[in-house]
N, C-alpha and C. Protein backbone atom coordinates (compact mmCIF):
# COMPACT_ATOMS: atom_id res chain seq x y z
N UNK A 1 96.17 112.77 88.22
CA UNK A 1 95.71 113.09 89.56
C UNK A 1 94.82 114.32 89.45
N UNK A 2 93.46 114.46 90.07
CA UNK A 2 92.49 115.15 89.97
C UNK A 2 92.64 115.92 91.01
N UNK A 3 92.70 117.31 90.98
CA UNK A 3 92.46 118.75 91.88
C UNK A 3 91.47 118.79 91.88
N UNK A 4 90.46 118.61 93.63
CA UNK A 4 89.36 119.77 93.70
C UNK A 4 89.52 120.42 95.02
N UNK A 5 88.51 121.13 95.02
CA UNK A 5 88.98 121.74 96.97
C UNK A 5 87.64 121.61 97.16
N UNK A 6 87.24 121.63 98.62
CA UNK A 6 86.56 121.68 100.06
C UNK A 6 86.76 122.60 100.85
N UNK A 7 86.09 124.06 100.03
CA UNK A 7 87.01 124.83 100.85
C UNK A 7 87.74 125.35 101.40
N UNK A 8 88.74 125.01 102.04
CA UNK A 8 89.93 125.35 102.81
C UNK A 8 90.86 124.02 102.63
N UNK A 9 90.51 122.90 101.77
CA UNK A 9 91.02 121.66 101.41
C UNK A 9 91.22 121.15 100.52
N UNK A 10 92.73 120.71 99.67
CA UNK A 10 92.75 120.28 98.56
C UNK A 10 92.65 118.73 98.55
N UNK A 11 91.87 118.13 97.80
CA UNK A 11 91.57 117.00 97.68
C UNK A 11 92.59 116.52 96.35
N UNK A 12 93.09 115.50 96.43
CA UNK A 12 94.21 114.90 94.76
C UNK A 12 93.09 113.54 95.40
N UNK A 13 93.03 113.77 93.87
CA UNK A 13 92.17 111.78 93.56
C UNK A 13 92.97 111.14 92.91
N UNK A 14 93.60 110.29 93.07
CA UNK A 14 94.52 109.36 92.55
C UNK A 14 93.38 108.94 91.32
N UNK A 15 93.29 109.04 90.09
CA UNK A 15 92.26 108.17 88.92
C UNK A 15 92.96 107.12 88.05
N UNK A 16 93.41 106.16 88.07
CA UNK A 16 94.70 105.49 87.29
C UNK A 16 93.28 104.22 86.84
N UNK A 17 92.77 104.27 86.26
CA UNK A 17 91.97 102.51 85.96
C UNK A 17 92.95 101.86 84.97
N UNK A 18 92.47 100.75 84.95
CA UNK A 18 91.65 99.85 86.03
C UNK A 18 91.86 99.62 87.66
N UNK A 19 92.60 99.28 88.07
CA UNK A 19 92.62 98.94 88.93
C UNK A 19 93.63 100.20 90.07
N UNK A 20 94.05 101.31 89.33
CA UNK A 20 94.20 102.57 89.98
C UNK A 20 95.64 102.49 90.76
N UNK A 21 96.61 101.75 89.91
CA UNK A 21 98.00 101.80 90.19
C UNK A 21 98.71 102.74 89.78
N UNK A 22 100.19 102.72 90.51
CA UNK A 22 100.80 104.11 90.40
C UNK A 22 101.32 103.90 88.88
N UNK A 23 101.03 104.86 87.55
CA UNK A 23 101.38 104.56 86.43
C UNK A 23 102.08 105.31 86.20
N UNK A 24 102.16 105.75 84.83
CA UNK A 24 102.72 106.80 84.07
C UNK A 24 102.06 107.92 84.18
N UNK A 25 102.40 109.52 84.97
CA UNK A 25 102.01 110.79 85.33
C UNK A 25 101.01 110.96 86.97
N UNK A 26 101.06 109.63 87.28
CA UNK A 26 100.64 109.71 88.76
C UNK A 26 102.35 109.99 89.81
N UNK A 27 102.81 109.70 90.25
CA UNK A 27 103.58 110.76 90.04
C UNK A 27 104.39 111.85 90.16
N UNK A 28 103.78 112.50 88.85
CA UNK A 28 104.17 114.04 88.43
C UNK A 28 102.70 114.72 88.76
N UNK A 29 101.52 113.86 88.88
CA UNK A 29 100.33 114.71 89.66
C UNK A 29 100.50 114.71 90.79
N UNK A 30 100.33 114.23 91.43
CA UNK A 30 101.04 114.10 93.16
C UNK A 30 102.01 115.42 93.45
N UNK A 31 103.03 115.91 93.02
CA UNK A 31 103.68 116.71 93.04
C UNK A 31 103.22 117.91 92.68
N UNK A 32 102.38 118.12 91.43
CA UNK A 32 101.78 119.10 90.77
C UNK A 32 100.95 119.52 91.85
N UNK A 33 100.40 118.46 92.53
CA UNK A 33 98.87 118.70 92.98
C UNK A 33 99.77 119.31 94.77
N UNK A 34 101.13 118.86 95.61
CA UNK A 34 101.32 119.07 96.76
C UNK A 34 101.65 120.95 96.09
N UNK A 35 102.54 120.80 95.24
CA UNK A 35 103.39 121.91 94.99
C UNK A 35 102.29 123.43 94.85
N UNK A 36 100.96 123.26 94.32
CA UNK A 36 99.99 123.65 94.06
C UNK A 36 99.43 124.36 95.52
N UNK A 37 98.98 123.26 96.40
CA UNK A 37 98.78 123.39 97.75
C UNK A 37 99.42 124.79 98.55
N UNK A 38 100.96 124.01 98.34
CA UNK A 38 101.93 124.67 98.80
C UNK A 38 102.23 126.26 98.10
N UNK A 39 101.22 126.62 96.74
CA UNK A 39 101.63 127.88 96.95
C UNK A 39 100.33 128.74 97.08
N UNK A 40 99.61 127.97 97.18
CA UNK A 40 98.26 128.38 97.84
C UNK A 40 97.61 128.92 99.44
N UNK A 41 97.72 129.72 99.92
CA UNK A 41 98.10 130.05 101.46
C UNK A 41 96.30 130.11 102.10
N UNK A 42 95.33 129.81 100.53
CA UNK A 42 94.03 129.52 101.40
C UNK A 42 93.93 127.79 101.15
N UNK A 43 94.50 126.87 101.02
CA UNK A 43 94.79 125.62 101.30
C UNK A 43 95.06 125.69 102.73
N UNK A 44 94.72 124.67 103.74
CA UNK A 44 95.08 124.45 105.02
C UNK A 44 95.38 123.20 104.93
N UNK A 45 95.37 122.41 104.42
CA UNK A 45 95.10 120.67 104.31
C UNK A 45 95.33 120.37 103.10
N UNK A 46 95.73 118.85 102.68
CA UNK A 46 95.67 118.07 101.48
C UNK A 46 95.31 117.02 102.01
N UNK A 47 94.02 116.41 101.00
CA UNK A 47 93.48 115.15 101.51
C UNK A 47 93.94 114.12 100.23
N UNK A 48 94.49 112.83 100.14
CA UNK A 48 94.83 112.17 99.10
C UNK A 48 93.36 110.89 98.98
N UNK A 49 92.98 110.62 97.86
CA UNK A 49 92.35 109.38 97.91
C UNK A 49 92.03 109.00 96.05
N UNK A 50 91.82 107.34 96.52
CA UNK A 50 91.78 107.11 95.56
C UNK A 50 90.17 107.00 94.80
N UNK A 51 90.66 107.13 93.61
CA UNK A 51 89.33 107.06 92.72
C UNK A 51 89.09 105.50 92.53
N UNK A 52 87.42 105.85 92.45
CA UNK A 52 87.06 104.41 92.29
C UNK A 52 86.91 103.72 93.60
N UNK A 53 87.17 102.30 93.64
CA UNK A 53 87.22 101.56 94.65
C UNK A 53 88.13 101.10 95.23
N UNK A 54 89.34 101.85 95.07
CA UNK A 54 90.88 101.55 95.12
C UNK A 54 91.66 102.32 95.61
N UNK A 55 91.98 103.12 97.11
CA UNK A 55 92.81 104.12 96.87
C UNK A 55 94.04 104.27 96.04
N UNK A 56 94.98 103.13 96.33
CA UNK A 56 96.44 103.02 95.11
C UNK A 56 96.61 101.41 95.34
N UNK A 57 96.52 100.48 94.15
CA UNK A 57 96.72 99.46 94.24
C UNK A 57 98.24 98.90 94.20
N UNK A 58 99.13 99.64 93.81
CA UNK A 58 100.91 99.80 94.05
C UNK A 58 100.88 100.47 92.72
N UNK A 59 102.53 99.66 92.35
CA UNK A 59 102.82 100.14 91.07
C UNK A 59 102.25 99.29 89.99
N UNK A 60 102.34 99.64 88.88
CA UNK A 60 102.04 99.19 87.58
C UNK A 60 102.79 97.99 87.52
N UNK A 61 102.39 96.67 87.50
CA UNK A 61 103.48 95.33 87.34
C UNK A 61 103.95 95.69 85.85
N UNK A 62 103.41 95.65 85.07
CA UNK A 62 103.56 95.92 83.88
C UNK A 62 105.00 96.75 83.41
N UNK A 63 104.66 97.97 83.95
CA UNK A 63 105.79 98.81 83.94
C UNK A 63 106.77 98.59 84.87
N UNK A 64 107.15 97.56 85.97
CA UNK A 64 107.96 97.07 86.36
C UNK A 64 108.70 95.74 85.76
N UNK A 65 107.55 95.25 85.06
CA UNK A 65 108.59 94.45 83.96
C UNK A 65 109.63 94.61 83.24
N UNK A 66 109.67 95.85 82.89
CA UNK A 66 110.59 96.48 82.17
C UNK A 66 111.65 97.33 82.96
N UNK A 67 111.03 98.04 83.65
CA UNK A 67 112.16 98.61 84.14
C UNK A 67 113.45 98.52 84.34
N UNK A 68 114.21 99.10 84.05
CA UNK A 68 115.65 98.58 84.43
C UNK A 68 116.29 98.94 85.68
N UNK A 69 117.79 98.65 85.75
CA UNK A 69 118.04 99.16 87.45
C UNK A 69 118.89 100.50 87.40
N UNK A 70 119.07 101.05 86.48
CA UNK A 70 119.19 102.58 86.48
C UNK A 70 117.79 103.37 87.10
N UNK A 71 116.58 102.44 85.61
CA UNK A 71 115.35 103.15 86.57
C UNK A 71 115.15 102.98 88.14
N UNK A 72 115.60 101.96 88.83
CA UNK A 72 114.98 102.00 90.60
C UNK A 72 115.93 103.10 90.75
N UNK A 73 117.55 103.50 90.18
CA UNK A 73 118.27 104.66 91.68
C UNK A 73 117.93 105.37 90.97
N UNK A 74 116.65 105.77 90.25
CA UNK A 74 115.94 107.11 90.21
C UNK A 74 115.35 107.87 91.42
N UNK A 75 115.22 106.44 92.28
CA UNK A 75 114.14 106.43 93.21
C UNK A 75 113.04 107.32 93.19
N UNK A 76 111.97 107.75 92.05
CA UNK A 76 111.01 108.45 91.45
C UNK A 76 109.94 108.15 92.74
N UNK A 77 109.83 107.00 93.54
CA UNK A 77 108.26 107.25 94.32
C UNK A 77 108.97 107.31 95.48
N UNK A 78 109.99 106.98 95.94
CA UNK A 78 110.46 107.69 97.15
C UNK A 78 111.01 109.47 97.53
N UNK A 79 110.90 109.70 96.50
CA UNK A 79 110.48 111.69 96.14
C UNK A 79 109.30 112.04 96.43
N UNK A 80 108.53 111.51 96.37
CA UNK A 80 107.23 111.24 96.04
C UNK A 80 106.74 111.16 97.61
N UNK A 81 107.23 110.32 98.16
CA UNK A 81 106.57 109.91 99.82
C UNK A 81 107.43 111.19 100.87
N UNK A 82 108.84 111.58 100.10
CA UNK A 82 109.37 112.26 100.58
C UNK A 82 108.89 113.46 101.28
N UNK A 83 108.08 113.77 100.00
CA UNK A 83 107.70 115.46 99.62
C UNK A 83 106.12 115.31 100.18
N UNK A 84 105.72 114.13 100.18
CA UNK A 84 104.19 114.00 101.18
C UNK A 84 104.73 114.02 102.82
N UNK A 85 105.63 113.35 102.96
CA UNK A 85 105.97 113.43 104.58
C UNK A 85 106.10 115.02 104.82
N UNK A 86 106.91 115.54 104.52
CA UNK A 86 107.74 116.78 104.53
C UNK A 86 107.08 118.03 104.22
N UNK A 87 105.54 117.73 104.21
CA UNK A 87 104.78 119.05 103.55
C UNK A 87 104.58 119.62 104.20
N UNK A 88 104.28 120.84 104.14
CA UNK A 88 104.17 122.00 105.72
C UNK A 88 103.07 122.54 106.01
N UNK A 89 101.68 121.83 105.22
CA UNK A 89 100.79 121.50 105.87
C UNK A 89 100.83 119.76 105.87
N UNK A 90 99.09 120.09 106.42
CA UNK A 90 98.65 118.57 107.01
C UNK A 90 98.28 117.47 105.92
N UNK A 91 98.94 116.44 105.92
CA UNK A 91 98.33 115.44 105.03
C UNK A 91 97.49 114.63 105.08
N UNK A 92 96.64 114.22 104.66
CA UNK A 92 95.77 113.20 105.25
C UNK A 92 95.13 111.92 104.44
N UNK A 93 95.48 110.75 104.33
CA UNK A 93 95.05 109.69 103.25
C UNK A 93 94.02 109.25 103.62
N UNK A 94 93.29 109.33 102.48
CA UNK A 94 91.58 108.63 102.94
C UNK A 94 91.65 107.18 102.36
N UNK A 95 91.62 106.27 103.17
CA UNK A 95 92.02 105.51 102.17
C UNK A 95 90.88 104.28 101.75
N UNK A 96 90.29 103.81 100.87
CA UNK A 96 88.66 103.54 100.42
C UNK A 96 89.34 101.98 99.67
N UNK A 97 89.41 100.64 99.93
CA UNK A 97 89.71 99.65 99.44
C UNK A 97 90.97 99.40 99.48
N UNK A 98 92.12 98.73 98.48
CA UNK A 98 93.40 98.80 98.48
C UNK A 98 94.29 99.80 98.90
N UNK A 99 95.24 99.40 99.81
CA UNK A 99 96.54 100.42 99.75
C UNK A 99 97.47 99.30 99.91
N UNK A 100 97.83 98.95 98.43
CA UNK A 100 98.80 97.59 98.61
C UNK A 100 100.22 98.41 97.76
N UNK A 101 101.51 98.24 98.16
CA UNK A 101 102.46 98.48 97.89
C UNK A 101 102.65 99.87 98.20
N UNK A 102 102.98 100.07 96.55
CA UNK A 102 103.16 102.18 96.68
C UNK A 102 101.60 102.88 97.18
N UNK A 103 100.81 102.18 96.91
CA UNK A 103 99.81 103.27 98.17
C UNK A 103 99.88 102.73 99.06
N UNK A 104 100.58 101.70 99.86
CA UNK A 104 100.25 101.88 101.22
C UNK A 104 101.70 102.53 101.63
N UNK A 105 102.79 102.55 101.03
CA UNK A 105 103.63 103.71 101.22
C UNK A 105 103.20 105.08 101.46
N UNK A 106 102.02 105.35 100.18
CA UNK A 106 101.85 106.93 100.30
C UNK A 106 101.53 106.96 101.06
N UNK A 107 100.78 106.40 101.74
CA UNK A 107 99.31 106.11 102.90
C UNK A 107 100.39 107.03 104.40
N UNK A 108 101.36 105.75 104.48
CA UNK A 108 102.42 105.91 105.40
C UNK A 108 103.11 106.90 105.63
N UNK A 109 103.25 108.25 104.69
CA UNK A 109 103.62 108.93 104.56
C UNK A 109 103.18 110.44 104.40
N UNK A 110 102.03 110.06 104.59
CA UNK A 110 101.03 111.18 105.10
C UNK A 110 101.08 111.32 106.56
N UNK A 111 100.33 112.11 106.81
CA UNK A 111 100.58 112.88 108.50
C UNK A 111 99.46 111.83 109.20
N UNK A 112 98.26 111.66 108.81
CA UNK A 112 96.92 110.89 109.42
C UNK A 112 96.53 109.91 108.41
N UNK A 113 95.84 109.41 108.79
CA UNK A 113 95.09 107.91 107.88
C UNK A 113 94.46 107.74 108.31
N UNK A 114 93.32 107.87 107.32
CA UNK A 114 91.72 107.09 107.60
C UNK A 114 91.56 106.15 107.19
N UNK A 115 90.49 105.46 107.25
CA UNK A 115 89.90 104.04 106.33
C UNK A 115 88.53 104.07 106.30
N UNK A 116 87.91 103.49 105.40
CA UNK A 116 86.98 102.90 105.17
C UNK A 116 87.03 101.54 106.41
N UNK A 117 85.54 100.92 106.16
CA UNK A 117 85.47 99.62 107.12
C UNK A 117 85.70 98.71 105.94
N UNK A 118 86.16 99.15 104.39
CA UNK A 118 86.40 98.20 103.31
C UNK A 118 88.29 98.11 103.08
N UNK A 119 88.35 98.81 103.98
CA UNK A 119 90.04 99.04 103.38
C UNK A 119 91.10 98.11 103.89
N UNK A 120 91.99 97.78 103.39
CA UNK A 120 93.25 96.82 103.52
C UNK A 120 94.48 97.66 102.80
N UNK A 121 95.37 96.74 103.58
CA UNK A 121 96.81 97.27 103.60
C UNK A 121 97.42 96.17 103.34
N UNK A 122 98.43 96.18 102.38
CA UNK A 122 99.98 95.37 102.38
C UNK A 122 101.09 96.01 101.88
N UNK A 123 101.74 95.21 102.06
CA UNK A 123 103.38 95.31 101.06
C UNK A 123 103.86 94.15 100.58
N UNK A 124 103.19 94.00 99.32
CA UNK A 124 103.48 92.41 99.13
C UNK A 124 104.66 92.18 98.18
N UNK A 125 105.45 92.83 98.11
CA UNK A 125 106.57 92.83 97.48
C UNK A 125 107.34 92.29 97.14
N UNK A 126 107.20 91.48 98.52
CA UNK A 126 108.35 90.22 98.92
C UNK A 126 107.73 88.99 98.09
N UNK A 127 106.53 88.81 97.69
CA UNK A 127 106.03 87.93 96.83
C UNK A 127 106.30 88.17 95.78
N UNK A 128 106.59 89.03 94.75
CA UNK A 128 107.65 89.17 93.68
C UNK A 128 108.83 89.47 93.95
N UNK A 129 109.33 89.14 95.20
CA UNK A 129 111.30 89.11 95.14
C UNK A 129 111.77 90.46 95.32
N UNK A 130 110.35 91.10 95.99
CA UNK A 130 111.63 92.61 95.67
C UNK A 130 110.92 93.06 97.31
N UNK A 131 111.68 93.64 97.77
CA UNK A 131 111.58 94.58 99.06
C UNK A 131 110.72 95.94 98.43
N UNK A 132 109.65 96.47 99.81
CA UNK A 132 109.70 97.60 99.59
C UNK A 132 110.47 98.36 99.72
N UNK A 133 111.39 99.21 99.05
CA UNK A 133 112.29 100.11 99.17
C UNK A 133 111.70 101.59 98.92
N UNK A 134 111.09 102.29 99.37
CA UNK A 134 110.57 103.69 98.71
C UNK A 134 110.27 104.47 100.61
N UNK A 135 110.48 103.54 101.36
CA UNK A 135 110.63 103.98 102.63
C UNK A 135 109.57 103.41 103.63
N UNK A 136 108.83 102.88 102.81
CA UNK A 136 107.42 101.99 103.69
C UNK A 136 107.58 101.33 104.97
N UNK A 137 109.07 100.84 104.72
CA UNK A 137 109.14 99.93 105.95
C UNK A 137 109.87 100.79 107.04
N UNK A 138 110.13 101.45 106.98
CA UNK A 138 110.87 102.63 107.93
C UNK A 138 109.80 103.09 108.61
N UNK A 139 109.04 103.82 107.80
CA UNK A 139 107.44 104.43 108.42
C UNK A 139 106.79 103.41 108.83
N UNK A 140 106.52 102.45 108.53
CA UNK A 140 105.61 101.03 109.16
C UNK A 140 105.92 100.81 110.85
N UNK A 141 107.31 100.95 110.86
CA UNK A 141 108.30 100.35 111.61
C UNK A 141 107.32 101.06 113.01
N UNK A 142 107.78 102.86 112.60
CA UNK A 142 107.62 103.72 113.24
C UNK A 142 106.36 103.70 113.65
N UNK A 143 105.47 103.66 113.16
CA UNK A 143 103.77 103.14 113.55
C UNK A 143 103.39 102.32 114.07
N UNK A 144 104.04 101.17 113.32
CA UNK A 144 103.22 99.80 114.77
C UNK A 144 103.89 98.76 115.35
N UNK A 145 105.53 99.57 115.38
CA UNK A 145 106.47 98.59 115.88
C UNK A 145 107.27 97.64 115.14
N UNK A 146 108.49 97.56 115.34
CA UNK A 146 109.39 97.29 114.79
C UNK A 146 108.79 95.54 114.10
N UNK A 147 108.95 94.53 115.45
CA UNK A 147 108.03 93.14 115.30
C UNK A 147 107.26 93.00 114.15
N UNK A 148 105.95 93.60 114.59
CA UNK A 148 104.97 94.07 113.53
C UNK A 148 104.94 94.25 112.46
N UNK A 149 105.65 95.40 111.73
CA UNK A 149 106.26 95.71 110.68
C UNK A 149 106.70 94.48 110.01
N UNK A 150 107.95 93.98 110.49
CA UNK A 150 108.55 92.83 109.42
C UNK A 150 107.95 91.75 109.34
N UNK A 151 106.73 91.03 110.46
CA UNK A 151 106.16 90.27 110.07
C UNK A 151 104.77 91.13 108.85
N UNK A 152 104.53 92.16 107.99
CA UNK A 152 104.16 92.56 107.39
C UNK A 152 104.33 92.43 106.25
N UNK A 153 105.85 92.94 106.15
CA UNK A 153 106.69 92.99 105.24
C UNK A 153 107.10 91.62 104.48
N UNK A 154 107.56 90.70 105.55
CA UNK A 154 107.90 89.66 105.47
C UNK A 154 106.85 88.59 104.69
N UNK A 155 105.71 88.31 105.05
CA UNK A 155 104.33 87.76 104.64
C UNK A 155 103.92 88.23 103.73
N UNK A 156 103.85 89.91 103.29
CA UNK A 156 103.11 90.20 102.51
C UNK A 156 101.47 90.46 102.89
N UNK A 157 100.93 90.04 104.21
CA UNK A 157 99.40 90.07 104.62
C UNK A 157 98.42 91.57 104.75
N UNK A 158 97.71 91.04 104.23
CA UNK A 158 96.90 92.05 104.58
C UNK A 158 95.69 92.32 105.72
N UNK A 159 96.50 93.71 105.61
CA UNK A 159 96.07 93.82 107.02
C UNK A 159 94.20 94.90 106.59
N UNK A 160 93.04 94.14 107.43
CA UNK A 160 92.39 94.51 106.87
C UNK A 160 91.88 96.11 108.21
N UNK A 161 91.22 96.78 108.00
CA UNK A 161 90.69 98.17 108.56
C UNK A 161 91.02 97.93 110.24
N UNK A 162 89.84 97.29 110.80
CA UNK A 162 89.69 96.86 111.75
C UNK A 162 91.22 96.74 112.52
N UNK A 163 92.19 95.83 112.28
CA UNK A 163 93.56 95.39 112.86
C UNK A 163 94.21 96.54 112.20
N UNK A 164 94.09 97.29 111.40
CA UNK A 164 94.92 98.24 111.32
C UNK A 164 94.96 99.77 112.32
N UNK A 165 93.50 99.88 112.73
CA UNK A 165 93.11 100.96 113.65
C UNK A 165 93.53 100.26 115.10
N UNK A 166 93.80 98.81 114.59
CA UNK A 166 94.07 98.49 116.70
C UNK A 166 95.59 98.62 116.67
N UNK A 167 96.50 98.43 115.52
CA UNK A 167 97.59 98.43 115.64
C UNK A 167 98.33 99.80 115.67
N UNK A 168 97.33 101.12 115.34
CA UNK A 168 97.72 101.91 115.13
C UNK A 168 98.33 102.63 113.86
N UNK A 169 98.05 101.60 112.69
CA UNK A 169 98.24 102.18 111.24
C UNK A 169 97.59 103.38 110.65
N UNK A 170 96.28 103.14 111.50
CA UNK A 170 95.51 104.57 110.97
C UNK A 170 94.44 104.85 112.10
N UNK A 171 94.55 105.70 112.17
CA UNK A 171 93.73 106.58 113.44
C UNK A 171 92.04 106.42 113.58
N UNK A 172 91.83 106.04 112.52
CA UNK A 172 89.87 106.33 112.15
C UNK A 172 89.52 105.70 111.49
């Protein structure tokens, strides 16, 4: 995860290629990069986005192949969304193409959300058998209604820019 500032704004670029999923040390940048913020008192803001054409495409399938189930009650990316909700400044996800799975968690878990007119949202999880569990659907819930939400969740669809600013997923 890439640190720059804007002035009075820390920018984290999510950089994971190819396709800019949550891997190995995305993360422990995420944290590096809030914790950083946080002891910085000319920071006013953290803006998250992804590099490339992708803000966060989820997790690594790859590295969920393996995983075992000691690794999920680590719960490692729900710390993660935790400590983005809970920050004591403002968060803000820019979000530029994909936010499918764990980025559209992070997404959710920021204070504001932008989009691109290229950007989409899912949680397609349920198409490999697994629930989002990292808190997505709690925050979803809370945003555009309970209904809403689980037919989200449930389908897996993506929701593209446009229906996401009418539903209230993201503000801009």
């Amino acid at each position: 995860v890439d640190q720059t500032r804007d002035g009075d704004v820390l920018i984290l670029t999510i950089n994971n290629p190819p396709v800019n999923a949550f891997g190995p040390g995305v993360p422990e940048g995420l944290k590096a990069g809030l914790d950083a913020a946080a002891a910085d008192d000319s920071v006013r803001a953290v803006v998250i986005i992804g590099g490339g054409r992708t803000f966060v495409a989820g997790a690594d399938i790859n590295e969920l192949a393996v995983r075992t189930p000691k690794d999920g009650l680590k719960a490692t990316m729900q710390g993660v969304y935790e400590k983005v909700e809970q920050f004591p400044k403002p968060t803000i996800a820019a979000v530029n193409g994909y936010a499918f799975g764990g980025g559209h968690e992070l997404a959710l878990a920021c204070d504001i959300r932008v989009a691109s007119t290229n950007a989409q949202f899912a949680l397609p999880e349920t198409g490999l058998g697994i629930m989002p569990a990292a808190g997505g659907t709690q925050r979803l819930a809370k945003l555009v209604g309970l209904g809403r939400a689980t037919e989200i969740v449930l389908t897996g669809r993506r929701v593209k820019a446009e229906d996401a600013l009418a539903m209230g997923l993201v503000t801009q």
